[in-house]
C-alpha atoms as a PDB file:
ATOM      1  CA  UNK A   1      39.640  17.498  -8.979  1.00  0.00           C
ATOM      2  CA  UNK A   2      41.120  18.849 -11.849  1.00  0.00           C
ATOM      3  CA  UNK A   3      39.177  18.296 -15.587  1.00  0.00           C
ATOM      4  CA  UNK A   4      40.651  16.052 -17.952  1.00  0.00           C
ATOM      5  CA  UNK A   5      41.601  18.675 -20.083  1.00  0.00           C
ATOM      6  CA  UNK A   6      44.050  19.950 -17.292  1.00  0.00           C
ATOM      7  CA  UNK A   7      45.179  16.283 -16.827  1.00  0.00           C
ATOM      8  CA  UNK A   8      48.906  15.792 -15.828  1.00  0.00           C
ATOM      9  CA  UNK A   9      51.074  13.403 -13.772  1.00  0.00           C
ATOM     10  CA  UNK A  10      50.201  14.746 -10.421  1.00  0.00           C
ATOM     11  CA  UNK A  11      46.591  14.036 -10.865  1.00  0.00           C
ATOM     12  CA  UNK A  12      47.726  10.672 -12.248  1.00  0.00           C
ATOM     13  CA  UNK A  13      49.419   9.985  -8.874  1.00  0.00           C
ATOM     14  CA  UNK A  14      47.121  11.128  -6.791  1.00  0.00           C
ATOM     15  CA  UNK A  15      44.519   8.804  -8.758  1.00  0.00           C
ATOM     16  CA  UNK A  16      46.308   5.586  -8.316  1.00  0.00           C
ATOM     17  CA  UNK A  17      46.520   6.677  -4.500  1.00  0.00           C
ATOM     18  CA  UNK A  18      42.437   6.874  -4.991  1.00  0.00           C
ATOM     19  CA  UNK A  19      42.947   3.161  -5.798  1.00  0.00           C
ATOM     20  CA  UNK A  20      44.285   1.997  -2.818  1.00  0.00           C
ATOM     21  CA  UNK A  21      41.385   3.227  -0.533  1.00  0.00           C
ATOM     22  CA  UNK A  22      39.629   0.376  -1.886  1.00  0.00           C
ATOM     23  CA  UNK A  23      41.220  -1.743   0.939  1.00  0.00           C
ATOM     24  CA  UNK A  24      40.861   0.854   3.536  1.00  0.00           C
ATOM     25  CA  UNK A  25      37.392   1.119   2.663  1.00  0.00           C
ATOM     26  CA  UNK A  26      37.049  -3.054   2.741  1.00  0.00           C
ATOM     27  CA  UNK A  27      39.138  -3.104   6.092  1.00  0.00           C
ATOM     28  CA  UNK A  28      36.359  -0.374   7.511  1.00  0.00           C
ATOM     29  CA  UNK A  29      33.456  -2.318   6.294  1.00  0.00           C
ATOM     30  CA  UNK A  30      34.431  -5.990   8.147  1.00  0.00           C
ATOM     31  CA  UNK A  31      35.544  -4.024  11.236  1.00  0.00           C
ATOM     32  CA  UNK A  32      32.081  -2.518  11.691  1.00  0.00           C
ATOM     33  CA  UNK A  33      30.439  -5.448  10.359  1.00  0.00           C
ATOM     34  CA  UNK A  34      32.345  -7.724  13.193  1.00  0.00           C
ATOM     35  CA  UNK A  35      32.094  -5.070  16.248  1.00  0.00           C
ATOM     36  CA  UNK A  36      28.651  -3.758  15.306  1.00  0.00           C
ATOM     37  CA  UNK A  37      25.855  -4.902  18.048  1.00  0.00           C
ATOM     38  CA  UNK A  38      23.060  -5.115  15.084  1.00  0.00           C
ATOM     39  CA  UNK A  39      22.909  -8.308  12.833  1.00  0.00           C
ATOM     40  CA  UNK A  40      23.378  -7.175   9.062  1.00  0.00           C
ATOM     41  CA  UNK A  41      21.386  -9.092   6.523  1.00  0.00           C
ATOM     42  CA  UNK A  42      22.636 -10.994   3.438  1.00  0.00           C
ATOM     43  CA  UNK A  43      21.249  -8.075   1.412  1.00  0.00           C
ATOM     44  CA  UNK A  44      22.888  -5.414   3.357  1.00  0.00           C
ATOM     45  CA  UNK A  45      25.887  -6.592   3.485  1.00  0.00           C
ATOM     46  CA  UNK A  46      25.940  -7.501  -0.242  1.00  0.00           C
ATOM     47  CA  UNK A  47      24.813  -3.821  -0.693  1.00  0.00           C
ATOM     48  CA  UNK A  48      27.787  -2.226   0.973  1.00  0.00           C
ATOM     49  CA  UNK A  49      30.549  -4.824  -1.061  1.00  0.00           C
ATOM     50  CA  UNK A  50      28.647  -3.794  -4.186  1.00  0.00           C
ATOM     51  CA  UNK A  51      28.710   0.068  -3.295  1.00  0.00           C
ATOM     52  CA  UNK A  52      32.498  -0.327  -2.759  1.00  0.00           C
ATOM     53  CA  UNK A  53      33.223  -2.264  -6.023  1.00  0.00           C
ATOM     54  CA  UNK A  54      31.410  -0.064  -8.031  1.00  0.00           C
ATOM     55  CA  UNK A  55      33.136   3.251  -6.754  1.00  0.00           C
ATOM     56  CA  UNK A  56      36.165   0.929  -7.269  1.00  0.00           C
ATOM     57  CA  UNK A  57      35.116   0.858 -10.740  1.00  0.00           C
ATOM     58  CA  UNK A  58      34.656   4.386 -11.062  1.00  0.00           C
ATOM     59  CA  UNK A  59      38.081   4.799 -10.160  1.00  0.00           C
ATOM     60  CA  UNK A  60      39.813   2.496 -12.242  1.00  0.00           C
ATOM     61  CA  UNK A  61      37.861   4.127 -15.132  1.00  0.00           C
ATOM     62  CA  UNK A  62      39.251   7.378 -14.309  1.00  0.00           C
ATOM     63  CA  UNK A  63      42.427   6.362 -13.922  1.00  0.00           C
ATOM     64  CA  UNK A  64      42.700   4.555 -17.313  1.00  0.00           C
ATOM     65  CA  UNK A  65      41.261   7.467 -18.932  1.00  0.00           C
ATOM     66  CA  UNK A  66      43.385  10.165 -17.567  1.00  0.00           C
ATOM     67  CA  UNK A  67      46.558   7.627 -18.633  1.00  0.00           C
ATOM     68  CA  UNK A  68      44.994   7.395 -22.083  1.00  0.00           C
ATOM     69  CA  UNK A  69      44.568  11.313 -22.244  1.00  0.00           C
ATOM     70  CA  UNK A  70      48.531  11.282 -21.145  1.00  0.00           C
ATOM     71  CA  UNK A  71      49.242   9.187 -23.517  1.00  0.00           C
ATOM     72  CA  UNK A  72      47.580  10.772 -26.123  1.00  0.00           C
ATOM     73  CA  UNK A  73      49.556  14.535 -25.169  1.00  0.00           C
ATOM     74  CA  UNK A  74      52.616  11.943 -25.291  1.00  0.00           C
ATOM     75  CA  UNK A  75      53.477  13.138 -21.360  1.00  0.00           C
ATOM     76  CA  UNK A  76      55.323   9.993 -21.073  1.00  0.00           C
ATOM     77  CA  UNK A  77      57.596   9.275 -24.146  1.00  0.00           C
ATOM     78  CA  UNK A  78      60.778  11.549 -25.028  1.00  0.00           C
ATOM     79  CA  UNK A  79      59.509  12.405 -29.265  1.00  0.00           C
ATOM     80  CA  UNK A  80      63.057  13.578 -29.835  1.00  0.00           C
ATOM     81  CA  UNK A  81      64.403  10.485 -28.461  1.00  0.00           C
ATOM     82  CA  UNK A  82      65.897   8.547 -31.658  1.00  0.00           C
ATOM     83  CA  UNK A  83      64.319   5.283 -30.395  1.00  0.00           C
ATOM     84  CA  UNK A  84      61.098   6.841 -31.053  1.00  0.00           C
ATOM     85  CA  UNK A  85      61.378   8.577 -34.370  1.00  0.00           C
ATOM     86  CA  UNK A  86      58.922   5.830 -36.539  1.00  0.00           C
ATOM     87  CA  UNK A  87      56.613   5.345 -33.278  1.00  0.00           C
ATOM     88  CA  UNK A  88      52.567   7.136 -33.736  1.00  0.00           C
ATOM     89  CA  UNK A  89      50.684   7.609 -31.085  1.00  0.00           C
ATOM     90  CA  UNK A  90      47.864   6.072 -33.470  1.00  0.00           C
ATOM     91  CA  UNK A  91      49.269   2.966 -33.574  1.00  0.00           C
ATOM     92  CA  UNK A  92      48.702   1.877 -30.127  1.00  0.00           C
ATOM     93  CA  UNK A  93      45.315   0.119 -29.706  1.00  0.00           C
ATOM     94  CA  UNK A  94      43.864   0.157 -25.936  1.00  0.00           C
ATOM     95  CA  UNK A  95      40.696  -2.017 -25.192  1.00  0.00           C
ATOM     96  CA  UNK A  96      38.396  -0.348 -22.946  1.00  0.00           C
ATOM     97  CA  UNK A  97      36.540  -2.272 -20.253  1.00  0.00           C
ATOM     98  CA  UNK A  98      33.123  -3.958 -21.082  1.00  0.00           C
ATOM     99  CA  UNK A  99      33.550  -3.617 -24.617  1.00  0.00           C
ATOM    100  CA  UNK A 100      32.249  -6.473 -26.748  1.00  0.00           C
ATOM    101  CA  UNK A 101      33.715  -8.576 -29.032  1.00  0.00           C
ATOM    102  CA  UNK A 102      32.278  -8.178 -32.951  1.00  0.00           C
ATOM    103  CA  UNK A 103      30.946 -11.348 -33.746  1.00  0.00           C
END
């Protein structure tokens, strides 16, 4: 795992392929919840579906912040391009997830 600082579109990629392990990792959990011989509690199987959607979480985080950090390095926009000549990076406003509302 690279750091952010050394952030680029092949770490991007292989982030959003992170993302669909989610369902492998689902798929894994019912089969050995329906083949296993031991009875799994309400807790315990609450426990694993919460482990899995908070790693999911993890990894959507990551993967919003490394396309924020692109963004910001402008890895995705041609500058020279006229279409882009009045456009600043400062302009575009992203909401992060579980921010609150100022009320």
């Amino acid at each position: 795992m690279k750091l952010f600082s050394q952030y680029d579109r092949f770490e991007l990629e292989q982030d959003i392929i992170k993302m669909w392990n989610t369902s492998e990792l689902l798929k894994e959990f019912v089969r050995q919840y329906l083949d296993s011989p031991t009875i799994m509690s309400e807790d315990e199987v609450g426990n694993y579906i919460d482990g899995i959607m908070r790693v999911h979480d993890l990894q959507c985080q990551r993967l919003w912040d490394g396309f924020e950090l692109m963004i910001e390095n402008r890895h995705f926009e041609s500058w020279d391009n006229k279409y882009f000549e009045n456009f600043s990076p400062a302009k575009i406003t992203i909401k992060k997830k579980g921010k609150k509302k100022d009320e």
